[in-house]
N, C-alpha and C. Protein backbone atom coordinates (compact mmCIF):
# COMPACT_ATOMS: atom_id res chain seq x y z
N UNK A 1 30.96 18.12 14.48
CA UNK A 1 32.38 18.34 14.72
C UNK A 1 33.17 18.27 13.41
N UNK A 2 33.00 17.44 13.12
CA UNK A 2 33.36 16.99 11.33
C UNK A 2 33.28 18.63 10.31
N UNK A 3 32.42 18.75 10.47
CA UNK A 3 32.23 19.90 9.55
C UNK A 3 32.61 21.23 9.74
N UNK A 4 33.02 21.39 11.38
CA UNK A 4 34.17 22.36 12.43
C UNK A 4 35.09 22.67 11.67
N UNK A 5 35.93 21.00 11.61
CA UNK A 5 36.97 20.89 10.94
C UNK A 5 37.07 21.30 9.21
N UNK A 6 36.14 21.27 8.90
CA UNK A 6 36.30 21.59 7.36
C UNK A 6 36.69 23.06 7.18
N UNK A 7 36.10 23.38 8.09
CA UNK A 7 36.06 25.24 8.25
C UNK A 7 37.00 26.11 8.60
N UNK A 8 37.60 25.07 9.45
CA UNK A 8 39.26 25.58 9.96
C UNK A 8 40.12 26.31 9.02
N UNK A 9 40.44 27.51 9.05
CA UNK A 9 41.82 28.36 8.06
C UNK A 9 42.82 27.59 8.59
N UNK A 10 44.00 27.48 7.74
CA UNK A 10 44.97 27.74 8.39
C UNK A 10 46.08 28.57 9.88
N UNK A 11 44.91 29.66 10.41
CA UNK A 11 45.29 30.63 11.08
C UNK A 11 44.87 29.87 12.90
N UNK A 12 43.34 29.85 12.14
CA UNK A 12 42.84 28.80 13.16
C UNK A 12 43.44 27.80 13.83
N UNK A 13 44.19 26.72 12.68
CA UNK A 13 44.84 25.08 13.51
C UNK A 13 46.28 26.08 13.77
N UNK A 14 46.76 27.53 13.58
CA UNK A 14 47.85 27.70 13.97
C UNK A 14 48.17 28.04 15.48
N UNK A 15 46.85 29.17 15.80
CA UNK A 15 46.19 29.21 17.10
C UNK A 15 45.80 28.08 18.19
N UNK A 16 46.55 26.64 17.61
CA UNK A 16 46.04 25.57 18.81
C UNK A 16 47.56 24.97 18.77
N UNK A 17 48.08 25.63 18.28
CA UNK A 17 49.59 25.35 18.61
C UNK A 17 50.00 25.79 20.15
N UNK A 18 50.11 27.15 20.62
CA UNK A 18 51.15 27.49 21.87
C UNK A 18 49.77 26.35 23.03
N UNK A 19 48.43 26.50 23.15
CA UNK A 19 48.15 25.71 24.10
C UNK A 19 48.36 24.31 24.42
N UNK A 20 48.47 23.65 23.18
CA UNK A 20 48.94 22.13 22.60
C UNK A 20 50.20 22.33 23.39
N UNK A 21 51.00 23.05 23.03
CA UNK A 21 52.38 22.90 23.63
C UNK A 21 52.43 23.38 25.25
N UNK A 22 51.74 23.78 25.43
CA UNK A 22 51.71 24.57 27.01
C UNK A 22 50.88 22.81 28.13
N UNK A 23 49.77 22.45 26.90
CA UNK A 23 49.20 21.36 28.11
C UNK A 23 50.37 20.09 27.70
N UNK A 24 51.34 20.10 26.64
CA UNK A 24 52.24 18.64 26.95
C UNK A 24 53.36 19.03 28.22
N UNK A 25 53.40 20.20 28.00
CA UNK A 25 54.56 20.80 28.85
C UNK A 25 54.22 20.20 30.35
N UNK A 26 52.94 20.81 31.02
CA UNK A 26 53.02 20.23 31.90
C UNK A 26 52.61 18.93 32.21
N UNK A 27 52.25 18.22 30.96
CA UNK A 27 52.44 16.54 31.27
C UNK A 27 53.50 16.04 31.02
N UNK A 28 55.03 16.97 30.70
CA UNK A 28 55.95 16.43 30.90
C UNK A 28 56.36 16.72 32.50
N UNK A 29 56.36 18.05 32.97
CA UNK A 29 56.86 18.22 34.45
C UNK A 29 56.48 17.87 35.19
N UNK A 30 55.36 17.63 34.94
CA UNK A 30 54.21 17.12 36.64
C UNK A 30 54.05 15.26 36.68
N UNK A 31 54.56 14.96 35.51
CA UNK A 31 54.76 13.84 35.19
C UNK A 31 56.20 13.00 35.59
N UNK A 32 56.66 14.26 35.53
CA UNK A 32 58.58 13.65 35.87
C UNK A 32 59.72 13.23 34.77
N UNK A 33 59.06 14.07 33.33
CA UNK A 33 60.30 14.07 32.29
C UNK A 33 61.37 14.00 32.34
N UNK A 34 61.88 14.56 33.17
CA UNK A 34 63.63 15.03 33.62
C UNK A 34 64.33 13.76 34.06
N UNK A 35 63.49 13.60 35.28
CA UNK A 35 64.32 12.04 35.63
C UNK A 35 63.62 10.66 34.49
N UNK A 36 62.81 10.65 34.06
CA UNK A 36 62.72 9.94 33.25
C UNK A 36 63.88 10.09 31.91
N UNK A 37 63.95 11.18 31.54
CA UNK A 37 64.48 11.53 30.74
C UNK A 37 66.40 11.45 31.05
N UNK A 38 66.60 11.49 31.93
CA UNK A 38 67.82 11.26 32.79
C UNK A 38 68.28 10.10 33.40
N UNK A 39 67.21 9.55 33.37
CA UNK A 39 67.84 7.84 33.89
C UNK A 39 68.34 7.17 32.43
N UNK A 40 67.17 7.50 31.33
CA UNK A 40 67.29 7.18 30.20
C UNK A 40 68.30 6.84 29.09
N UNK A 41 69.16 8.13 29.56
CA UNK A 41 70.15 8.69 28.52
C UNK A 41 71.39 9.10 29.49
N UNK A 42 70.99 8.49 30.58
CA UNK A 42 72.33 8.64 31.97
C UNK A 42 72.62 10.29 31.66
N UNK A 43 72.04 11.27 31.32
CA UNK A 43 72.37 12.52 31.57
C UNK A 43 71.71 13.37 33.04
N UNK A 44 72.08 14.51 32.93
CA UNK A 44 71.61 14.91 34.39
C UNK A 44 71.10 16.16 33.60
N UNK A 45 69.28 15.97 33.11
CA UNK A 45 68.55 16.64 32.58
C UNK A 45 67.90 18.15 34.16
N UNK A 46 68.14 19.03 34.20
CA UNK A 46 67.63 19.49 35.99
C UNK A 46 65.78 20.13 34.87
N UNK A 47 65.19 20.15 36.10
CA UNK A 47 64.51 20.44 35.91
C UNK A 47 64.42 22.28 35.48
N UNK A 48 65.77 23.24 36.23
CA UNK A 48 66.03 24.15 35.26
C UNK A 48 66.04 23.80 34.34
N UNK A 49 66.90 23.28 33.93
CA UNK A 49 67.02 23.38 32.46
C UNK A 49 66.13 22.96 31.57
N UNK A 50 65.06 22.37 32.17
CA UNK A 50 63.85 21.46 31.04
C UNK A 50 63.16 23.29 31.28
N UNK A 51 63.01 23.65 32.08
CA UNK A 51 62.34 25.18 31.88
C UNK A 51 62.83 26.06 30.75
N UNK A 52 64.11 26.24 31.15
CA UNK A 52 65.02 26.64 29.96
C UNK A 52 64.71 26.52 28.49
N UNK A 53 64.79 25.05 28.37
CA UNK A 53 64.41 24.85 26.81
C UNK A 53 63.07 25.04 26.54
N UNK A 54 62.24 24.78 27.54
CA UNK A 54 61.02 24.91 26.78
C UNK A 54 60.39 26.51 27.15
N UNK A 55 60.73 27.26 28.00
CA UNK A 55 60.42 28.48 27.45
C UNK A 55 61.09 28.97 26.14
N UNK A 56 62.16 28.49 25.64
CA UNK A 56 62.64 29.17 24.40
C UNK A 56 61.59 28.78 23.12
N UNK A 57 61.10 27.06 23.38
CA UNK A 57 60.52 26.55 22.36
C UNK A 57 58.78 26.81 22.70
N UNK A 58 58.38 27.51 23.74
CA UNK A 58 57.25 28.48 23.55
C UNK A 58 57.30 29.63 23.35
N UNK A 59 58.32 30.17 23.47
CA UNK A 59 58.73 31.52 23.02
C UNK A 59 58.12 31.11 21.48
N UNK A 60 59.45 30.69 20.99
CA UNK A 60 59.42 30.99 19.45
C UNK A 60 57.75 29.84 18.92
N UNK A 61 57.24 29.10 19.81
CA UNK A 61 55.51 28.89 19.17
C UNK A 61 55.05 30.33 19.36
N UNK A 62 54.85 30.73 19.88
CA UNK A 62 54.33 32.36 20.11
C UNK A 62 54.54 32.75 18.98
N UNK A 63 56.11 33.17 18.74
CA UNK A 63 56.09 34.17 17.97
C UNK A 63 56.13 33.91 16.82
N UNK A 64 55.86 32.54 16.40
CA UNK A 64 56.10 31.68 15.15
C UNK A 64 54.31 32.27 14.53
N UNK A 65 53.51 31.83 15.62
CA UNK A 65 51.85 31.54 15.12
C UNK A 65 51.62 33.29 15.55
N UNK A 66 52.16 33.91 15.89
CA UNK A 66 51.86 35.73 15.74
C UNK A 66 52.32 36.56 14.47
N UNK A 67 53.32 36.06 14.13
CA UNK A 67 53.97 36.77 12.92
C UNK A 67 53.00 35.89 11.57
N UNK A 68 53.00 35.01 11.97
CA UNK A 68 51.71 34.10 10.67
C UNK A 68 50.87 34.77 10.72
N UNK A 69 50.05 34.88 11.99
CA UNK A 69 48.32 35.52 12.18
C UNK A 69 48.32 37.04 11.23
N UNK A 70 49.58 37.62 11.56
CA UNK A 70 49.34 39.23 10.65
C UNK A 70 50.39 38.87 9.37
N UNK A 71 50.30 37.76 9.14
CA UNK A 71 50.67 38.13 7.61
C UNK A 71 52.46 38.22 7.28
N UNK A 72 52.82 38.09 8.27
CA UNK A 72 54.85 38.01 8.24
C UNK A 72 55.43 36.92 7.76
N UNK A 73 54.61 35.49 8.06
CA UNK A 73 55.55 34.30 7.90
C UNK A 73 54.68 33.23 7.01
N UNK A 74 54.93 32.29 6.43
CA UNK A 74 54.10 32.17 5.52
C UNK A 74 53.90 30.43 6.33
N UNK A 75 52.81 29.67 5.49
CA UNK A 75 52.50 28.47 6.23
C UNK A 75 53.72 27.37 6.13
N UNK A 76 54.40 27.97 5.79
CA UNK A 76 55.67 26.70 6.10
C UNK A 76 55.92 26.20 7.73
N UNK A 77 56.33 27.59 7.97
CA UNK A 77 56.45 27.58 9.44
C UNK A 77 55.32 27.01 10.08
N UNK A 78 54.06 26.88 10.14
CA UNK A 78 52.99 26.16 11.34
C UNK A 78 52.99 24.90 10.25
N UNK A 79 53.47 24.12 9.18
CA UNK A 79 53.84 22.78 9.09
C UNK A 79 55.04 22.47 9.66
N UNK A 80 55.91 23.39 9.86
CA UNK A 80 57.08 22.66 10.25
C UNK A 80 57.13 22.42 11.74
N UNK A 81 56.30 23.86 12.50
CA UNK A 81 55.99 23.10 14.14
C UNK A 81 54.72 22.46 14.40
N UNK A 82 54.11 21.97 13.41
CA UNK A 82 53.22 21.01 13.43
C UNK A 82 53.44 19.62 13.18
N UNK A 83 54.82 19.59 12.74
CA UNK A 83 54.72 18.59 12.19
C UNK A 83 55.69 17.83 13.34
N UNK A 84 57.06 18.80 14.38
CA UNK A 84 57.70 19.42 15.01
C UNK A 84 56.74 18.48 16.30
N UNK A 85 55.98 18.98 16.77
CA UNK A 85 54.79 18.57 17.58
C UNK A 85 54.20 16.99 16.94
N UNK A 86 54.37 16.73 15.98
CA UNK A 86 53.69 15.26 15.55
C UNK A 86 54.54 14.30 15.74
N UNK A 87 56.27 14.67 15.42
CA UNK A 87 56.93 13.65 15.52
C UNK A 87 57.39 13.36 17.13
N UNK A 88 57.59 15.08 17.96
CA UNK A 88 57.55 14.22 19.66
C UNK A 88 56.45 13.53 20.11
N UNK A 89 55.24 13.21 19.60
CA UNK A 89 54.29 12.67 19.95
C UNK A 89 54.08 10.95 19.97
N UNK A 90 54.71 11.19 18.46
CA UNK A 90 55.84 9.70 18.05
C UNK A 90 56.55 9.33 19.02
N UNK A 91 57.71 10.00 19.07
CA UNK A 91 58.58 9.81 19.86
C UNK A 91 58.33 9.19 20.97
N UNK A 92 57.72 10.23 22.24
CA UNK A 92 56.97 9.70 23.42
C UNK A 92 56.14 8.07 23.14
N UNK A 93 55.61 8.17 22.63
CA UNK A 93 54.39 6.58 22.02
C UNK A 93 55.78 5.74 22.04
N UNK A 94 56.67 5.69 21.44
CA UNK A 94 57.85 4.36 20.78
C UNK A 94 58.81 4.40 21.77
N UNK A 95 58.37 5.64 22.48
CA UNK A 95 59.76 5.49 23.41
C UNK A 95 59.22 4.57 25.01
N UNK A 96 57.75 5.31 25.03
CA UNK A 96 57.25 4.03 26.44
C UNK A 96 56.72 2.68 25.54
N UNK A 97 56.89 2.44 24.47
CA UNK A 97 56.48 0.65 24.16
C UNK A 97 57.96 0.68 24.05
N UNK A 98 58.89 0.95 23.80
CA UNK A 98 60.55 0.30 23.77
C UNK A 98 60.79 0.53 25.16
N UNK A 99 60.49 0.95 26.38
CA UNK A 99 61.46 1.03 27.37
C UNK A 99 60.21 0.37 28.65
N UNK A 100 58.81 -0.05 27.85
CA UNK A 100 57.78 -0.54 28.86
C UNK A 100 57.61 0.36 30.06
N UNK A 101 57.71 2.03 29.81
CA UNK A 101 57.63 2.45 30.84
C UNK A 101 57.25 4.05 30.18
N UNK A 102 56.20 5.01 31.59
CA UNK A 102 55.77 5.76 31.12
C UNK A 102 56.52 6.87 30.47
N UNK A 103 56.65 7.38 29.27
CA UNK A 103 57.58 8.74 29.04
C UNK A 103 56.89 9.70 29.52
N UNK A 104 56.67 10.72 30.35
CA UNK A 104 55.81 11.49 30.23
C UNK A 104 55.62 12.49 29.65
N UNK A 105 54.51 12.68 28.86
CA UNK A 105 54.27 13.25 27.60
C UNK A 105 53.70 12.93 26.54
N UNK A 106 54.12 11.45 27.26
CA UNK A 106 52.95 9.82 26.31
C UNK A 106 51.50 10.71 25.87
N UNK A 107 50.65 10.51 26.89
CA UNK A 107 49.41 10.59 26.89
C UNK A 107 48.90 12.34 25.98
N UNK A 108 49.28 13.31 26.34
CA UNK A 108 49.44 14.52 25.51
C UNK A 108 50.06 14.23 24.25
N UNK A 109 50.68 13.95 24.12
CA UNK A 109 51.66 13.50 22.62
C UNK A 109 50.48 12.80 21.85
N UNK A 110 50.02 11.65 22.66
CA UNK A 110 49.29 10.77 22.06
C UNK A 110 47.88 11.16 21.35
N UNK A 111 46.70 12.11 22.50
CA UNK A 111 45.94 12.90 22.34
C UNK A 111 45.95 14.00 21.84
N UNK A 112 46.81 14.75 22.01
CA UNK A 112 46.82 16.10 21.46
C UNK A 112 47.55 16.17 20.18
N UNK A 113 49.17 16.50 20.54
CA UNK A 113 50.00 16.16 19.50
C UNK A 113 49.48 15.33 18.41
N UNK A 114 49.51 14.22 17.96
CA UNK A 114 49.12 13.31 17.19
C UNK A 114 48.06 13.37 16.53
N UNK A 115 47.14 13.80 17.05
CA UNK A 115 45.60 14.65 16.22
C UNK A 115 46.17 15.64 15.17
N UNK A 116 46.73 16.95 16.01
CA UNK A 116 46.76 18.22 15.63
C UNK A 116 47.82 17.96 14.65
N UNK A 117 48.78 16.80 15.05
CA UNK A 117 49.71 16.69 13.29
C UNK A 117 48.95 16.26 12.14
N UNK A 118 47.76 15.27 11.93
CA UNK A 118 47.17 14.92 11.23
C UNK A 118 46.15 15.62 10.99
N UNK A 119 45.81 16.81 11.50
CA UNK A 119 44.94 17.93 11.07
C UNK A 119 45.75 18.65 10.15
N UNK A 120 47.51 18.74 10.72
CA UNK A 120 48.03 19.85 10.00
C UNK A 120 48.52 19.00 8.61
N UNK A 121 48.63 17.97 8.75
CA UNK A 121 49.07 17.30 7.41
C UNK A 121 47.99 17.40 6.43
N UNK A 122 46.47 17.18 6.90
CA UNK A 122 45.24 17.06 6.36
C UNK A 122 45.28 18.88 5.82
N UNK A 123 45.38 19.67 6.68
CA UNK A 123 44.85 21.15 6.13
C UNK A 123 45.88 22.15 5.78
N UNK A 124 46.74 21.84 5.79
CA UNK A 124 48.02 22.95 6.12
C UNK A 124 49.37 21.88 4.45
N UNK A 125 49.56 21.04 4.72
CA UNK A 125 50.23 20.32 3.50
C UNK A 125 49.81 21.24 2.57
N UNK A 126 48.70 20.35 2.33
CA UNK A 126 47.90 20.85 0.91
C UNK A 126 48.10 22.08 -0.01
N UNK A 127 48.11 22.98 0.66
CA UNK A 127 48.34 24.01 0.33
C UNK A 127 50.00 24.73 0.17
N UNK A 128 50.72 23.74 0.59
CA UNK A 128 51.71 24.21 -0.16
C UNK A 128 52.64 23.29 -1.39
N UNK A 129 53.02 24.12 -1.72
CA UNK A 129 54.22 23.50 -2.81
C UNK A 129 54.78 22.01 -2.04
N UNK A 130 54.51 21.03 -2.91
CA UNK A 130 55.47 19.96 -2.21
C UNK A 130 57.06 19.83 -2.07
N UNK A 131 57.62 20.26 -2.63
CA UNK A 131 59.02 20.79 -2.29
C UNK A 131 59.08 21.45 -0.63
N UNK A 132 58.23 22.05 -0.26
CA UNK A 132 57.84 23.10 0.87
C UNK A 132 57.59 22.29 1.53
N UNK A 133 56.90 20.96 1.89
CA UNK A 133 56.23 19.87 2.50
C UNK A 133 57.23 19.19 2.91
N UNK A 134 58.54 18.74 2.35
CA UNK A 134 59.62 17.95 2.74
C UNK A 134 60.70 18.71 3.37
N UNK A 135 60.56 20.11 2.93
CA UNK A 135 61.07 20.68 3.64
C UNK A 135 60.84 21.01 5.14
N UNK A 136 59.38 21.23 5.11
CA UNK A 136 58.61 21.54 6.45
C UNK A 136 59.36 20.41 7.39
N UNK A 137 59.08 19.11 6.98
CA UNK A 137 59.13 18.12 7.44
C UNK A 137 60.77 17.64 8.13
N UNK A 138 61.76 18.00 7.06
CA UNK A 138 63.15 18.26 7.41
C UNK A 138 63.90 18.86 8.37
N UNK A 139 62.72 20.05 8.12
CA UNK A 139 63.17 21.13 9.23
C UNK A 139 62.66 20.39 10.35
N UNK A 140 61.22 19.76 10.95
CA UNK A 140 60.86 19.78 12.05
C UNK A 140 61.73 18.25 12.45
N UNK A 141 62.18 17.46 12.00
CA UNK A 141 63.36 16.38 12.22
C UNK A 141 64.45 17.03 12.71
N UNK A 142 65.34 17.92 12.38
CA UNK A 142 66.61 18.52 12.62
C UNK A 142 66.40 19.01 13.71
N UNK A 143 65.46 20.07 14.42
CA UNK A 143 64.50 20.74 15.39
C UNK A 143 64.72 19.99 16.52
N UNK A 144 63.86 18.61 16.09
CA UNK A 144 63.67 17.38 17.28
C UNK A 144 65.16 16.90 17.66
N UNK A 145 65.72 16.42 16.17
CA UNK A 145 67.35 16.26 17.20
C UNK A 145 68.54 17.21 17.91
N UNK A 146 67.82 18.43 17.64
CA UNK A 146 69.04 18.99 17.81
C UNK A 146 68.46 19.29 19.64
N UNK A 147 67.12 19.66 19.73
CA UNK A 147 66.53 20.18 20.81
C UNK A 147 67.11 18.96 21.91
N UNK A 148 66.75 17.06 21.12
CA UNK A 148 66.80 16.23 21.95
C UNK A 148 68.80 16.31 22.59
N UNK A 149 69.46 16.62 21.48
CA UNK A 149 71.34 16.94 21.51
C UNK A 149 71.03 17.89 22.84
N UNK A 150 70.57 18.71 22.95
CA UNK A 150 71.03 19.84 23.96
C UNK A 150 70.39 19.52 25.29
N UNK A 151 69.48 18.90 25.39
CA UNK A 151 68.47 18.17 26.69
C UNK A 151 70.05 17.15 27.16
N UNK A 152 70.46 16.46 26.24
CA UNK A 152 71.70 15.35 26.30
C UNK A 152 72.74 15.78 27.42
N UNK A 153 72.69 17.11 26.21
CA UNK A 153 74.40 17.88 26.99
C UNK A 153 74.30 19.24 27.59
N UNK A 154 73.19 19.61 28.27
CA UNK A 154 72.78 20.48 29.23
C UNK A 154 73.97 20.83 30.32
C-alpha cells in the first residue's frame, strides 16, 4: 500500500476528491447535520438548503478536479480543496469533543477527510512554490467560513 502511495500523480489524489466529498455528504444527511447543525447555532439550517450548498460545493469539486485533469488549472486549486476538506474534518473532530456530541460528518471527516489532507499536504505541497502553499491554505480557511456564514444565514 505504502508504495501505491508513492506512485500517486497529483491527478490521481485529485480524482479522490468529488467521491471523498460525495461519501461525507451523506454522512452528514443520513446522519442529521441540519438539526445538529441548527440546534447548534440556533439557526434554521432546512435540509433544502444543506442540498443547496452542497450541490454548488460538488459542482465546483467536479469542475475544479476536471479542468486540472486536462491541463486548465494548475495544483493550487486541489491544495486549496484539499486542504478545504482537511480543515472540515478538523472542524467536525473539535466540534463533537467541545459539544460531547455527535457532529455528523465526525467519522468521514475523521477517516476520509483527514487522511486525504495529509496525503495532499505530503504530495501536492511540495510541489509548489511556498508562497502558493499559504495561499492554498488561506483560500481554503476563507471557503470554510464563508460556506459556514451562509449555512448561518440561509
Amino acid at each position: 500500500m505504502i508504495n501505491n502511495l508513492n506512485n500517486l500523480k497529483p491527478v490521481h489524489i485529485a480524482w479522490l476528491l468529488p467521491p471523498a466529498y460525495s461519501i461525507h455528504l451523506l454522512d452528514e444527511y443520513y446522519f442529521g447535520f441540519t438539526g445538529w447543525f441548527s440546534g447548534l447555532f440556533k439557526v434554521s439550517l432546512s435540509s433544502y438548503d444543506f442540498i443547496v450548498i452542497n450541490a454548488v460545493g460538488l459542482t465546483a469539486t467536479l469542475l475544479i478536479v476536471l479542468l486540472f485533469s486536462f491541463g486548465k488549472l494548475n495544483v493550487f486549486f486541489i491544495a486549496a480543496l484539499g486542504t478545504l476538506f482537511f480543515i472540515n474534518g478538523l472542524i467536525h473532530t473539535i466540534a463533537s469533543i467541545l459539544t460531547a456530541t455527535y457532529s455528523p460528518g465526525t467519522i468521514t471527516g475523521a477517516v476520509i477527510y483527514l487522511p486525504l489532507g495529509d496525503l495532499i499536504f505530503k504530495k501536492i505541497f511540495p510541489v509548489m512554490p511556498q508562497e502558493h502553499s499559504k495561499l492554498a491554505i488561506a483560500t481554503a480557511v476563507i471557503i470554510q467560513v464563508v460556506v459556514a456564514l451562509v449555512a448561518m444565514n440561509i
